[in-house]
PDB file of N, CA and C in Angstrom:
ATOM      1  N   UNK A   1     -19.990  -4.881 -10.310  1.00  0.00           N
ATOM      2  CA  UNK A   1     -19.440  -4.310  -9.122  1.00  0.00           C
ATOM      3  C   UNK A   1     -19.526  -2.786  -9.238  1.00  0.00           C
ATOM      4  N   UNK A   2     -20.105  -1.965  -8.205  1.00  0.00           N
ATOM      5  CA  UNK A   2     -20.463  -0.607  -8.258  1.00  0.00           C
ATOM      6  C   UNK A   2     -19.076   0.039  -7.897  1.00  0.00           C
ATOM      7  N   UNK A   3     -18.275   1.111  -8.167  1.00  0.00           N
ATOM      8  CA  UNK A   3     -17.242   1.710  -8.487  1.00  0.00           C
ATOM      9  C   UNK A   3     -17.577   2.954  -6.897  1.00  0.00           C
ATOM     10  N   UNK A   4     -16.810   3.626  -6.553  1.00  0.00           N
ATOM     11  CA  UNK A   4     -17.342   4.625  -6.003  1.00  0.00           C
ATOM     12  C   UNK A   4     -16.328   5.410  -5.506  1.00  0.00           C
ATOM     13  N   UNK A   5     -16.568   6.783  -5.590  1.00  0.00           N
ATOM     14  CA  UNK A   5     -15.827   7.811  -5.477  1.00  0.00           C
ATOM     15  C   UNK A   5     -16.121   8.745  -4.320  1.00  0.00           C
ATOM     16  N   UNK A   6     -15.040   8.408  -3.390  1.00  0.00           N
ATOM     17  CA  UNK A   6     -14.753   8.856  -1.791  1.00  0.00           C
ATOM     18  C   UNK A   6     -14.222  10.200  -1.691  1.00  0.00           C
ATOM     19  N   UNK A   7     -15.349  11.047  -0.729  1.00  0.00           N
ATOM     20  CA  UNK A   7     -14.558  12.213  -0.164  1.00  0.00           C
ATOM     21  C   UNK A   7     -14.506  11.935   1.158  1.00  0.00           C
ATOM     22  N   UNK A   8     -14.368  13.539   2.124  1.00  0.00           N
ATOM     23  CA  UNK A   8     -14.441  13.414   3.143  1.00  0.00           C
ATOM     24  C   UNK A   8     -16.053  13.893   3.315  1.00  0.00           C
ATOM     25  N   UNK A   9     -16.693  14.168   2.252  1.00  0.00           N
ATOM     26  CA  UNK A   9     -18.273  14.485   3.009  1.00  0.00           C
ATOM     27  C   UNK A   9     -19.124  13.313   2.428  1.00  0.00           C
ATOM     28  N   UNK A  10     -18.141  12.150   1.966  1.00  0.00           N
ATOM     29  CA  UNK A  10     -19.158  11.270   1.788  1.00  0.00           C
ATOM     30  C   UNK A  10     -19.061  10.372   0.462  1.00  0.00           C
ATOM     31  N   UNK A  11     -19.846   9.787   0.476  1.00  0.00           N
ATOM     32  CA  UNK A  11     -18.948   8.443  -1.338  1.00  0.00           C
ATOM     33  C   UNK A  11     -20.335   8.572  -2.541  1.00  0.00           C
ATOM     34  N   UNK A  12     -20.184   8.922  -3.352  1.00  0.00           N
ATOM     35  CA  UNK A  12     -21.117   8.302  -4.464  1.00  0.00           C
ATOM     36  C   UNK A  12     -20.928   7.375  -5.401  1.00  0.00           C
ATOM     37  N   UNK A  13     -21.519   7.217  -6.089  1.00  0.00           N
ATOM     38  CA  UNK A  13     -21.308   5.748  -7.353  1.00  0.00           C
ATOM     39  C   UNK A  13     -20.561   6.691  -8.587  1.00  0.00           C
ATOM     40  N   UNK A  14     -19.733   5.676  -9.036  1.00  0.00           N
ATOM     41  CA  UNK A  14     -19.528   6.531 -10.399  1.00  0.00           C
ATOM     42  C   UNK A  14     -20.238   5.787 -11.387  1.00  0.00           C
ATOM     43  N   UNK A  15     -20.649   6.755 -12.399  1.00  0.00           N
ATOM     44  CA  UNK A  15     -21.193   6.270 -13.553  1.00  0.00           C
ATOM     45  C   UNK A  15     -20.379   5.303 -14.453  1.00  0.00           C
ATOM     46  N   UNK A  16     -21.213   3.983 -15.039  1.00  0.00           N
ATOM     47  CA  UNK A  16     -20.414   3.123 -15.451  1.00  0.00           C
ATOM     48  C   UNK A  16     -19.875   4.009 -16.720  1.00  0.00           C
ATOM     49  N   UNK A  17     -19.064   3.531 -17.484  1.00  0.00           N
ATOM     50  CA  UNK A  17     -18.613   3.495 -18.667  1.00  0.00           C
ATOM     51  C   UNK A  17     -17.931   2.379 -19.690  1.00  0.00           C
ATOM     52  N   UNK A  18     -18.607   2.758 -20.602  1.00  0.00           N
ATOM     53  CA  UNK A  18     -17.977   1.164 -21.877  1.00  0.00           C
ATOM     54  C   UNK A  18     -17.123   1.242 -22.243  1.00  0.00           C
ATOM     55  N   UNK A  19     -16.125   0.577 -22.572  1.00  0.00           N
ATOM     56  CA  UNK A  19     -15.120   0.281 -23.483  1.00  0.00           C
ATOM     57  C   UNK A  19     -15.136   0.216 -24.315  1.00  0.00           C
ATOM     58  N   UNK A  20     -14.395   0.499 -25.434  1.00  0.00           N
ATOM     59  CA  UNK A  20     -14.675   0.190 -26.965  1.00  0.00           C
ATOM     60  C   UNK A  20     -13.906  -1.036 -27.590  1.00  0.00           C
ATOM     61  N   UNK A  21     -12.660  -1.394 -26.762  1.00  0.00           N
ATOM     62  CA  UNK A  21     -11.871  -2.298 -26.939  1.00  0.00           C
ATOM     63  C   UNK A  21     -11.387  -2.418 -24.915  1.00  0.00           C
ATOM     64  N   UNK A  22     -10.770  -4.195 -25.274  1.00  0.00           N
ATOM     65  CA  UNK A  22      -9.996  -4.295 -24.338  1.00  0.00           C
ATOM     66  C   UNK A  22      -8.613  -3.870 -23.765  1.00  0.00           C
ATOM     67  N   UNK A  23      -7.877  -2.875 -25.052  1.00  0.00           N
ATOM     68  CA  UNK A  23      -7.252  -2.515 -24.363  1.00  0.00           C
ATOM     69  C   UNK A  23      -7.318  -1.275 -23.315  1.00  0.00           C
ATOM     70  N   UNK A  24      -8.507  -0.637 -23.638  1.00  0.00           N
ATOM     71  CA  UNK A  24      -8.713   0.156 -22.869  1.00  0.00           C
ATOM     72  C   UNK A  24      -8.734   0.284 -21.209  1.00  0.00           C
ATOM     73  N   UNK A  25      -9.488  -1.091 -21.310  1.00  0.00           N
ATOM     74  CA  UNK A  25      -9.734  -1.571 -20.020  1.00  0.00           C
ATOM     75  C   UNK A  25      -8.211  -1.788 -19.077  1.00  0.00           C
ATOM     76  N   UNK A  26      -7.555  -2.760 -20.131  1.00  0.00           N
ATOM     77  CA  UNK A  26      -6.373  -2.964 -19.931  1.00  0.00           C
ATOM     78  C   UNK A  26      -5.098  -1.644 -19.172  1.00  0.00           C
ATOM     79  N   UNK A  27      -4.726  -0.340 -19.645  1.00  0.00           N
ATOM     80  CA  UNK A  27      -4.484   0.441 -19.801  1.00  0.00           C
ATOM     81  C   UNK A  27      -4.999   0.976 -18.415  1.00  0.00           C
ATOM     82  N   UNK A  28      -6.378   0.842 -18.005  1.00  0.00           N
ATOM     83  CA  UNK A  28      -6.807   1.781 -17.269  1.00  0.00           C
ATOM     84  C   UNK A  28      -6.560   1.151 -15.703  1.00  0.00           C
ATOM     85  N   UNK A  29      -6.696  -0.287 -15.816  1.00  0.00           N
ATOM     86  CA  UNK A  29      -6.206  -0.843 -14.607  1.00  0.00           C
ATOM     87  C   UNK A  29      -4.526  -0.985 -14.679  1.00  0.00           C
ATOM     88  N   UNK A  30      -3.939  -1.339 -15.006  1.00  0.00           N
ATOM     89  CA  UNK A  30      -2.191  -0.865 -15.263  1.00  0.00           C
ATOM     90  C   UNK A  30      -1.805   0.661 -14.444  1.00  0.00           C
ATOM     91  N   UNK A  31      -2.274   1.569 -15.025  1.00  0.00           N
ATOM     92  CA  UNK A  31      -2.206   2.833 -14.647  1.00  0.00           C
ATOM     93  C   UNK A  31      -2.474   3.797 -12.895  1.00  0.00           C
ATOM     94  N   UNK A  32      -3.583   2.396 -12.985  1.00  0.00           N
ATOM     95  CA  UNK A  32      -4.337   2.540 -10.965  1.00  0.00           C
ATOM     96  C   UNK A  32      -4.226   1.610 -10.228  1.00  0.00           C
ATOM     97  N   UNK A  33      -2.954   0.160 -11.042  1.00  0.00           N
ATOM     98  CA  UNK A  33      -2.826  -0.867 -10.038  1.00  0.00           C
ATOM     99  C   UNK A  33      -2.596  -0.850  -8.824  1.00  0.00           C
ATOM    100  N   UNK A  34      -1.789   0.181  -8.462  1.00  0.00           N
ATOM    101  CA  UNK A  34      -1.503   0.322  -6.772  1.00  0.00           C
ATOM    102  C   UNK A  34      -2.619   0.625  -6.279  1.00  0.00           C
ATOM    103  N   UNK A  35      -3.252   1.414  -6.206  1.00  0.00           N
ATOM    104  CA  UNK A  35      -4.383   2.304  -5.532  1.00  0.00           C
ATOM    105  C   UNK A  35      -5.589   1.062  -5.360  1.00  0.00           C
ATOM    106  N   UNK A  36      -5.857   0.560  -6.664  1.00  0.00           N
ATOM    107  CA  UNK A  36      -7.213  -0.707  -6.631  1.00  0.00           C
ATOM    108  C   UNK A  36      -6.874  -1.856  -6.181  1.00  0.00           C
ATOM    109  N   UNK A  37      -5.423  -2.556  -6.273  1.00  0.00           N
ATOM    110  CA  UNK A  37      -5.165  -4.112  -5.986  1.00  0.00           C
ATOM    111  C   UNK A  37      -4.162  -3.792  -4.853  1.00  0.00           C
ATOM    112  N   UNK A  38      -3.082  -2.602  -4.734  1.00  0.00           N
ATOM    113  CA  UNK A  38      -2.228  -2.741  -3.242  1.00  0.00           C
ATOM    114  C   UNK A  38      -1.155  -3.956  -3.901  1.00  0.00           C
ATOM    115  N   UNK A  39      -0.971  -3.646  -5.380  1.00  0.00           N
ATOM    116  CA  UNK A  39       0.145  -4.174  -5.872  1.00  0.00           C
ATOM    117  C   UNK A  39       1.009  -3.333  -6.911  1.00  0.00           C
ATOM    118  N   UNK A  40       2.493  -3.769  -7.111  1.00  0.00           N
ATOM    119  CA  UNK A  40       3.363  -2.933  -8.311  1.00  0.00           C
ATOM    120  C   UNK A  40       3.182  -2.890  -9.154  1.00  0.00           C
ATOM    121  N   UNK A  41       2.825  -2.685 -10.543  1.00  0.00           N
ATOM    122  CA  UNK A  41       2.185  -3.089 -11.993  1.00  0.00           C
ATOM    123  C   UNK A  41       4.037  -2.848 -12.435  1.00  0.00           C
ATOM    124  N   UNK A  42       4.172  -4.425 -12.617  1.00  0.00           N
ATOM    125  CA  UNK A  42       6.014  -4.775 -13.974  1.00  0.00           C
ATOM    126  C   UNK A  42       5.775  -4.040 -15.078  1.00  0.00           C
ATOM    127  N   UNK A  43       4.675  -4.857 -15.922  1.00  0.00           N
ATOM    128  CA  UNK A  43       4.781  -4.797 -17.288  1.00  0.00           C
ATOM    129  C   UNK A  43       3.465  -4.942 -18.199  1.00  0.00           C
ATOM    130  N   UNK A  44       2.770  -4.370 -19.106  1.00  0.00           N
ATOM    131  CA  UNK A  44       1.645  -4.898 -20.260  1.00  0.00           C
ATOM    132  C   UNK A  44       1.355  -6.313 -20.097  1.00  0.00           C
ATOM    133  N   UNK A  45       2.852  -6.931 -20.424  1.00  0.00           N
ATOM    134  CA  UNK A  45       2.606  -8.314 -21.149  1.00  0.00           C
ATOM    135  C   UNK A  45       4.116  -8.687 -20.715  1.00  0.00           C
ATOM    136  N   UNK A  46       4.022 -10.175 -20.352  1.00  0.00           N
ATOM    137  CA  UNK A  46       5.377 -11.154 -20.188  1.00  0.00           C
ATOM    138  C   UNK A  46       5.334 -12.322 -20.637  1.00  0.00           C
ATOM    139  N   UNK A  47       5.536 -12.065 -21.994  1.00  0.00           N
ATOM    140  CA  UNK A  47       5.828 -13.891 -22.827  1.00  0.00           C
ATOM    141  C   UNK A  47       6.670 -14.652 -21.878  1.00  0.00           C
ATOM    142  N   UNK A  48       5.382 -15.849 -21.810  1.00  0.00           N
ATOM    143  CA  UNK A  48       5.902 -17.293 -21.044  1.00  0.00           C
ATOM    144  C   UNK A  48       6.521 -18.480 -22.136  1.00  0.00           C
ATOM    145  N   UNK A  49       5.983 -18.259 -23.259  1.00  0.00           N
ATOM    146  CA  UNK A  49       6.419 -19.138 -24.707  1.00  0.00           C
ATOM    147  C   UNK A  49       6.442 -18.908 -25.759  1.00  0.00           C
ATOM    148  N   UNK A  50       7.194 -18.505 -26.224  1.00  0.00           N
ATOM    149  CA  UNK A  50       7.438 -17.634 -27.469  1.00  0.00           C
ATOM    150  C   UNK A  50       7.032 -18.161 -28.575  1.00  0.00           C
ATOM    151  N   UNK A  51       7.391 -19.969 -28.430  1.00  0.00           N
ATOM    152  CA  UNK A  51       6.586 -20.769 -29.337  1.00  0.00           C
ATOM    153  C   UNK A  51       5.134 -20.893 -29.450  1.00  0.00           C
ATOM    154  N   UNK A  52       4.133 -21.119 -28.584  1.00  0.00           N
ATOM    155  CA  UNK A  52       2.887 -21.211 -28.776  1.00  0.00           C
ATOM    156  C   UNK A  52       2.361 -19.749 -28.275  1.00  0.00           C
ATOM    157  N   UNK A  53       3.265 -18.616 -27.805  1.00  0.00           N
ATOM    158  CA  UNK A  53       2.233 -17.594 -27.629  1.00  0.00           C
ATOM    159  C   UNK A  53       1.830 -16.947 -25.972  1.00  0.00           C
ATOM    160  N   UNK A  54       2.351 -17.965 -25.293  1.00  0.00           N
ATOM    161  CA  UNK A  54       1.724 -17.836 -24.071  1.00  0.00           C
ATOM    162  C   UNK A  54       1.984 -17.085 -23.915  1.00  0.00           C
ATOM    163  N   UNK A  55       1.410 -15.732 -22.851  1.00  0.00           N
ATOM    164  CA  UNK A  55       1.714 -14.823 -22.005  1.00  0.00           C
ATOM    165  C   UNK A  55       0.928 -14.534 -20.450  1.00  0.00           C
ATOM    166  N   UNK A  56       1.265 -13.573 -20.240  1.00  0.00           N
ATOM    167  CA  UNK A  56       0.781 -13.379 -18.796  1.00  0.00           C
ATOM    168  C   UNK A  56       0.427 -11.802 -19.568  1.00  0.00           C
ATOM    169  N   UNK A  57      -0.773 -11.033 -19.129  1.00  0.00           N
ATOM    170  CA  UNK A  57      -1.110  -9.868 -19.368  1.00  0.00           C
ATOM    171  C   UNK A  57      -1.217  -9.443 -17.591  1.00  0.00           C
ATOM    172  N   UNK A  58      -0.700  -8.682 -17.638  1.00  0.00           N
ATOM    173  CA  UNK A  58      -0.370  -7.244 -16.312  1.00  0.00           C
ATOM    174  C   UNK A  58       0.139  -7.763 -15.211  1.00  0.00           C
ATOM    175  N   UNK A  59       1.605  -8.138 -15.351  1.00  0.00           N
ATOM    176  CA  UNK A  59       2.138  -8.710 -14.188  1.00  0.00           C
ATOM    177  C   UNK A  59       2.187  -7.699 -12.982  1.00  0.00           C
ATOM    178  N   UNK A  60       1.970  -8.165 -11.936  1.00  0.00           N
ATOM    179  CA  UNK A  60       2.421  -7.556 -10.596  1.00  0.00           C
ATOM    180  C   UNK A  60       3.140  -7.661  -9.692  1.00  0.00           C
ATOM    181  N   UNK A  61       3.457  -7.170  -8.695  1.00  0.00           N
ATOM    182  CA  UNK A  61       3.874  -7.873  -7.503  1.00  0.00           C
ATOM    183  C   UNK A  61       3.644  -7.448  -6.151  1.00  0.00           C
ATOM    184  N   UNK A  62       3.487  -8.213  -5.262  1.00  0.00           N
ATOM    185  CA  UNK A  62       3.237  -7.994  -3.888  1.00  0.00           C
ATOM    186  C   UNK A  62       4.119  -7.409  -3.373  1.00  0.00           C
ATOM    187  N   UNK A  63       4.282  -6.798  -1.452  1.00  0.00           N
ATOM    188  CA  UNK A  63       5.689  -6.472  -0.664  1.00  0.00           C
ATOM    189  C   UNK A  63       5.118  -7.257   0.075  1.00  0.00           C
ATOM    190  N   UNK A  64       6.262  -8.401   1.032  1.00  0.00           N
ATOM    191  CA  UNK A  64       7.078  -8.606   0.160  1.00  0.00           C
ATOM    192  C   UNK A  64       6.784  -9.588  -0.828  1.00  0.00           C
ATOM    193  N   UNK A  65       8.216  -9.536  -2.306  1.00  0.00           N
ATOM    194  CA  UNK A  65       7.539 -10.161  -3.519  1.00  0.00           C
ATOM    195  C   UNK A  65       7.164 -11.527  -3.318  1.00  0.00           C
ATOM    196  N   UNK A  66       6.062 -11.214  -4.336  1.00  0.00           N
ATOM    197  CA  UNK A  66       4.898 -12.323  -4.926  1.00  0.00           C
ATOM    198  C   UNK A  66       4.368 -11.908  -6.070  1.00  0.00           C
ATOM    199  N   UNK A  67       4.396 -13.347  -7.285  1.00  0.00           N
ATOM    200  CA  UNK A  67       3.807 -12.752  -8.407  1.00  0.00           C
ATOM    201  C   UNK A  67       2.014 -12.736  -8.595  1.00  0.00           C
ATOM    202  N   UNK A  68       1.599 -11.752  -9.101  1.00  0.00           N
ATOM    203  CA  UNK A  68      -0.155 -11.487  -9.166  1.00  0.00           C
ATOM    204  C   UNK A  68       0.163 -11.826 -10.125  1.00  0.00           C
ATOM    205  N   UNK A  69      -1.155 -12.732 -10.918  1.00  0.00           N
ATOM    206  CA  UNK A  69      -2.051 -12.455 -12.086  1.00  0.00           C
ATOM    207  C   UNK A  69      -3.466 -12.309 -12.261  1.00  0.00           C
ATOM    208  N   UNK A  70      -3.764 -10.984 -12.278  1.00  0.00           N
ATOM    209  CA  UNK A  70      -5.626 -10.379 -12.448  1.00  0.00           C
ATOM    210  C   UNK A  70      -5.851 -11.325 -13.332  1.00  0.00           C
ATOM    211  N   UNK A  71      -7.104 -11.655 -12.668  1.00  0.00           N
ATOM    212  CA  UNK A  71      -8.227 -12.606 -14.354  1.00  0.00           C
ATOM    213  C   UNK A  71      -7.890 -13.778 -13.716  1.00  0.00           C
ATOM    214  N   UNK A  72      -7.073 -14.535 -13.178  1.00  0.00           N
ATOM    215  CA  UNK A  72      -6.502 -15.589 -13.364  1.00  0.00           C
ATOM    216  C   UNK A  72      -7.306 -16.327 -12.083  1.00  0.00           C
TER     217      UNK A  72
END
């Protein structure tokens, strides 16, 4: 998916860039959730089972609330 960066004289592509790890990635959508998805960013991470591990990575929420999960 091509990225692109809007003025008022007009949009270009932004240059991709790699990650070195996932949290990076992680981190960088958290930080611009409103602006890219038009949702609240809660939290990193919300353990669903403490016993086996489960979690939810980058909870959100809608107005009015509704829970997001990206990836999912």
């Amino acid at each position: 998916m091509k990225l692109f960066h809007v003025t008022s004289s007009g949009a270009t592509v932004v240059a991709p860039h790699v990650a070195q790890v996932e949290a990076d990635v992680q981190a960088f959508v958290e930080a611009h959730m409103e602006a890219m998805l038009a949702v609240r960013f809660l939290a990193s991470e919300y353990v669903i089972d403490r016993v086996d591990g489960g979690r939810i990575d980058s909870p959100s929420a809608l107005q009015p609330p509704a829970v997001v999960v990206p990836g999912q």
